[in-house]
N, C-alpha and C. Protein backbone atom coordinates (compact mmCIF):
# COMPACT_ATOMS: atom_id res chain seq x y z
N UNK A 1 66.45 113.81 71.41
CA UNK A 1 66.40 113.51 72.83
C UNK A 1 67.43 114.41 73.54
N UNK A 2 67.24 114.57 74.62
CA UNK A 2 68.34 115.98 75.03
C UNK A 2 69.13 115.15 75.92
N UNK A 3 70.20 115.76 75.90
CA UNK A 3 71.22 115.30 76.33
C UNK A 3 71.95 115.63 78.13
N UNK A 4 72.91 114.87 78.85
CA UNK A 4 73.20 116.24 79.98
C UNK A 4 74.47 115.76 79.99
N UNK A 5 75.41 117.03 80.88
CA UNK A 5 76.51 116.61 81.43
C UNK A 5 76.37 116.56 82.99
N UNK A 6 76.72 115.22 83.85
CA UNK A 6 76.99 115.59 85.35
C UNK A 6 78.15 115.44 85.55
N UNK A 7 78.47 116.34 86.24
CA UNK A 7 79.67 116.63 86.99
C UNK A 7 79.78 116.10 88.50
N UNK A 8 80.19 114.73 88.70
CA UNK A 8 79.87 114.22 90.12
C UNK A 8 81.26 114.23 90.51
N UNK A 9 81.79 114.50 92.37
CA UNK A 9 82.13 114.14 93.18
C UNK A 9 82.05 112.66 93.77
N UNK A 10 82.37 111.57 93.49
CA UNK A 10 82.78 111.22 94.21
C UNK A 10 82.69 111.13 95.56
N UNK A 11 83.87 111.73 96.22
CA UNK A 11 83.83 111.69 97.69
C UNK A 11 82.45 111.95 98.31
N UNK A 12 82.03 113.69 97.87
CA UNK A 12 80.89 113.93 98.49
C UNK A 12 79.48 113.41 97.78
N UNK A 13 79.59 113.23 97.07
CA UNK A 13 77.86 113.11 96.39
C UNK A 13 77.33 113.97 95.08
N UNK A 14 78.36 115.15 95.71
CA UNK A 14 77.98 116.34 94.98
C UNK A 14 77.82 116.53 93.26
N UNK A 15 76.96 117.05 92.88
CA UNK A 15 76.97 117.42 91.17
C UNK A 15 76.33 118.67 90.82
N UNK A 16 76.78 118.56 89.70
CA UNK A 16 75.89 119.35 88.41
C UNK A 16 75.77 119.19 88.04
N UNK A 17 74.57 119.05 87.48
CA UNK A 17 73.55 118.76 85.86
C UNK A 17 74.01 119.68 84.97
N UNK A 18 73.77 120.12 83.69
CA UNK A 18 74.06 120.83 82.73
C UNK A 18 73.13 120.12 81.72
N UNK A 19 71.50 120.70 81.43
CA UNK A 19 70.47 119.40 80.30
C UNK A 19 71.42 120.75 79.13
N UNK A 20 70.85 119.81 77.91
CA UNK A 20 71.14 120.46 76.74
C UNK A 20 69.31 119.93 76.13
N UNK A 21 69.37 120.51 75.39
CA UNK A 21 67.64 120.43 74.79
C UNK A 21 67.54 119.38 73.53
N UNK A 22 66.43 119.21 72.96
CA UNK A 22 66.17 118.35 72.17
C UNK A 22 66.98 118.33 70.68
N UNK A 23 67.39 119.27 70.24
CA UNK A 23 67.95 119.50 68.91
C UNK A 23 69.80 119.27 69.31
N UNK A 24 70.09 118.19 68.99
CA UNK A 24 71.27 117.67 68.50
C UNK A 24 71.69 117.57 70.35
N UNK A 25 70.87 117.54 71.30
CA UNK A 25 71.52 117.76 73.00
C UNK A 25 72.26 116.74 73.34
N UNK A 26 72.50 115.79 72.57
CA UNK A 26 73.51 114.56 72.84
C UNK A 26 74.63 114.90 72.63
N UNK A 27 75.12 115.18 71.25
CA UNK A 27 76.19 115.66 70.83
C UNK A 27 76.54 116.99 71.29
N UNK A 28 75.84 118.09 71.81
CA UNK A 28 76.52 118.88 72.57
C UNK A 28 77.20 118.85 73.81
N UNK A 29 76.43 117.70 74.42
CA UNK A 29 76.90 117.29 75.79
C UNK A 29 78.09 116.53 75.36
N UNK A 30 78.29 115.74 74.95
CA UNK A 30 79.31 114.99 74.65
C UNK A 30 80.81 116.61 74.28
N UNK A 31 80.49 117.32 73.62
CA UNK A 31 81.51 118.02 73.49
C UNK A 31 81.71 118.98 74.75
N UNK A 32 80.61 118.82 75.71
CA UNK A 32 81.36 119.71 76.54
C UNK A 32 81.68 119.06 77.40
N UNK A 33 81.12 117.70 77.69
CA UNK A 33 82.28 116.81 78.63
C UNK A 33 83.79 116.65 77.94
N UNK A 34 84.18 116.85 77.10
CA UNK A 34 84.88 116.93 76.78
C UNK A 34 86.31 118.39 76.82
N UNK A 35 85.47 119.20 77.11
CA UNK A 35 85.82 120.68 77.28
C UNK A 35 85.77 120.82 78.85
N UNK A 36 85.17 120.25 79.60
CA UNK A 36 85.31 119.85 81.32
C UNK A 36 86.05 119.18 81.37
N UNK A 37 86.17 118.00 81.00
CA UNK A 37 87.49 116.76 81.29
C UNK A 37 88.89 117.90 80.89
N UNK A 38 89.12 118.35 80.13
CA UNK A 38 90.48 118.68 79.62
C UNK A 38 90.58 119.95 80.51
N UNK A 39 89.98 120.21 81.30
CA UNK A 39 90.24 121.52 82.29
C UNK A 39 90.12 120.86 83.90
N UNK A 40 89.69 119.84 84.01
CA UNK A 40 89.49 119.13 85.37
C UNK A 40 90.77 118.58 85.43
N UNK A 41 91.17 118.37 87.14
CA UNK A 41 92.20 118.19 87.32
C UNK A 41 92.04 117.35 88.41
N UNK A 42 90.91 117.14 88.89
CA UNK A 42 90.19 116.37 90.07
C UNK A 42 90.18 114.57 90.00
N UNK A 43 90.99 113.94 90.38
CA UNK A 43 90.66 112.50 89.71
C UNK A 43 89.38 112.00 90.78
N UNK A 44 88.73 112.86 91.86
CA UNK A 44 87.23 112.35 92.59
C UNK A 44 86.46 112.95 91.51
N UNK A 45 86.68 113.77 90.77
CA UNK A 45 85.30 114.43 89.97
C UNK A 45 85.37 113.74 88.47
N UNK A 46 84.14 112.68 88.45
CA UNK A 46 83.81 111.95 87.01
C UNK A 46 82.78 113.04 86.21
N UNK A 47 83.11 113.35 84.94
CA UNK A 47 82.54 113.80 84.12
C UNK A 47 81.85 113.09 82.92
N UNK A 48 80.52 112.90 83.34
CA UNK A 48 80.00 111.87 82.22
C UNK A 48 79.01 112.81 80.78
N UNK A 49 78.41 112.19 79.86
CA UNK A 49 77.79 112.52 78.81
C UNK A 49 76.75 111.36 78.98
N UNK A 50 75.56 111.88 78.95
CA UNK A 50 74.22 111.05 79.08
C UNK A 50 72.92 111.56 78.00
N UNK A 51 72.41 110.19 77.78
CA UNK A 51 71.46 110.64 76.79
C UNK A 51 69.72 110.03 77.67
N UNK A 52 69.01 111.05 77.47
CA UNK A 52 67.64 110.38 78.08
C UNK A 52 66.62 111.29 77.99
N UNK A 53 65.08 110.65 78.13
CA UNK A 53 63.96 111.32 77.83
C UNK A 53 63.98 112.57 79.03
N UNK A 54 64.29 112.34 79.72
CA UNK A 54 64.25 113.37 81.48
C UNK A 54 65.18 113.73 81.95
N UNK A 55 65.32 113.93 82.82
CA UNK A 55 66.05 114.54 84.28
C UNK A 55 65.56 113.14 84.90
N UNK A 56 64.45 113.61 85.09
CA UNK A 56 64.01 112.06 86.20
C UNK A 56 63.45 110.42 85.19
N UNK A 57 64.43 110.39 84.62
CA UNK A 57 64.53 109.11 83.68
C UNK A 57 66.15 108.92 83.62
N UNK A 58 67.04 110.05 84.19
CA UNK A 58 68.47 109.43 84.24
C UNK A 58 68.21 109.50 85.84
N UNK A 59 67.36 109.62 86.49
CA UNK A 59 67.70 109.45 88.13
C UNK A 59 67.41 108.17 88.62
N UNK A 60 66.33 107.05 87.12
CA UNK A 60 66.36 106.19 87.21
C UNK A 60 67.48 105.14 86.81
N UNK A 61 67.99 105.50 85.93
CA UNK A 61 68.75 104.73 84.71
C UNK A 61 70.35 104.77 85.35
N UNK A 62 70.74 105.71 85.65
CA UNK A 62 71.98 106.07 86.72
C UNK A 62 72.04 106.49 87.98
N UNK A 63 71.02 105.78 88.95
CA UNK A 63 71.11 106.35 90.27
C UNK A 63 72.10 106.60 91.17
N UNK A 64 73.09 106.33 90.55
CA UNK A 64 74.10 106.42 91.83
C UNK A 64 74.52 107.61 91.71
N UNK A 65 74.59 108.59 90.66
CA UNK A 65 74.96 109.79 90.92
C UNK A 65 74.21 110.62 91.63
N UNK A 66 72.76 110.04 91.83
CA UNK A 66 71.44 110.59 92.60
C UNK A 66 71.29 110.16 94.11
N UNK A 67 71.91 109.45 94.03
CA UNK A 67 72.01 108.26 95.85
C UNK A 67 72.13 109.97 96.76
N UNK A 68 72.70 110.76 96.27
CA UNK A 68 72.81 111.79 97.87
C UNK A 68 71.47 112.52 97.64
N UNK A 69 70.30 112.33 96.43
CA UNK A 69 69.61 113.57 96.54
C UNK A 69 68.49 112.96 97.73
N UNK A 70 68.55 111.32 97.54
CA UNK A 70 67.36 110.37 97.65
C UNK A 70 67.90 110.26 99.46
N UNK A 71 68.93 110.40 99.61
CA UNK A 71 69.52 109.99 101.34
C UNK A 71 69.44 111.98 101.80
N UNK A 72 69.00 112.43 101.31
CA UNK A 72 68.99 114.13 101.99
C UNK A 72 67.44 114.07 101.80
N UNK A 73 66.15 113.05 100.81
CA UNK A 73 64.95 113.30 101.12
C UNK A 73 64.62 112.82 102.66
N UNK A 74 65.07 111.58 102.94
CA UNK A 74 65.16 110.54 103.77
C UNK A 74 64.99 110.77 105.29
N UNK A 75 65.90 112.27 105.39
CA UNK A 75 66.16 112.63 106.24
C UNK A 75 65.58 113.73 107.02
């Protein structure tokens, strides 16, 4: 199952995705949130490790890091 890292803001909404692919993409993500956290210096910017069938199966499962994509369709 592939894995991602987002890189969310906080304050603004803002992120980055980073998918990793089906062969071992959990555990890569996990090491590079780990390689982001130890260089971030931001205490608004959460760096998570997520595992899921999609892109749009973590927009279900964790929407709140998605809340700004769904309030900029809206509009």
């Amino acid at each position: 199952m592939p894995g991602f890292v987002i890189e969310y803001h906080r304050r603004t909404g803002e992120k980055k995705v980073t998918e990793f692919g089906q062969q071992d993409g959990y555990k890569r993500a996990v090491k590079a949130r780990l390689a982001q956290e130890r260089t971030n210096h931001d205490p608004d910017v959460e760096i998570v490790a997520l595992m899921g069938s999609s892109l749009d199966a973590l927009k279900q499962t964790h929407s709140r890091y998605f809340m700004a994509d769904r309030t900029a369709q809206n509009v």
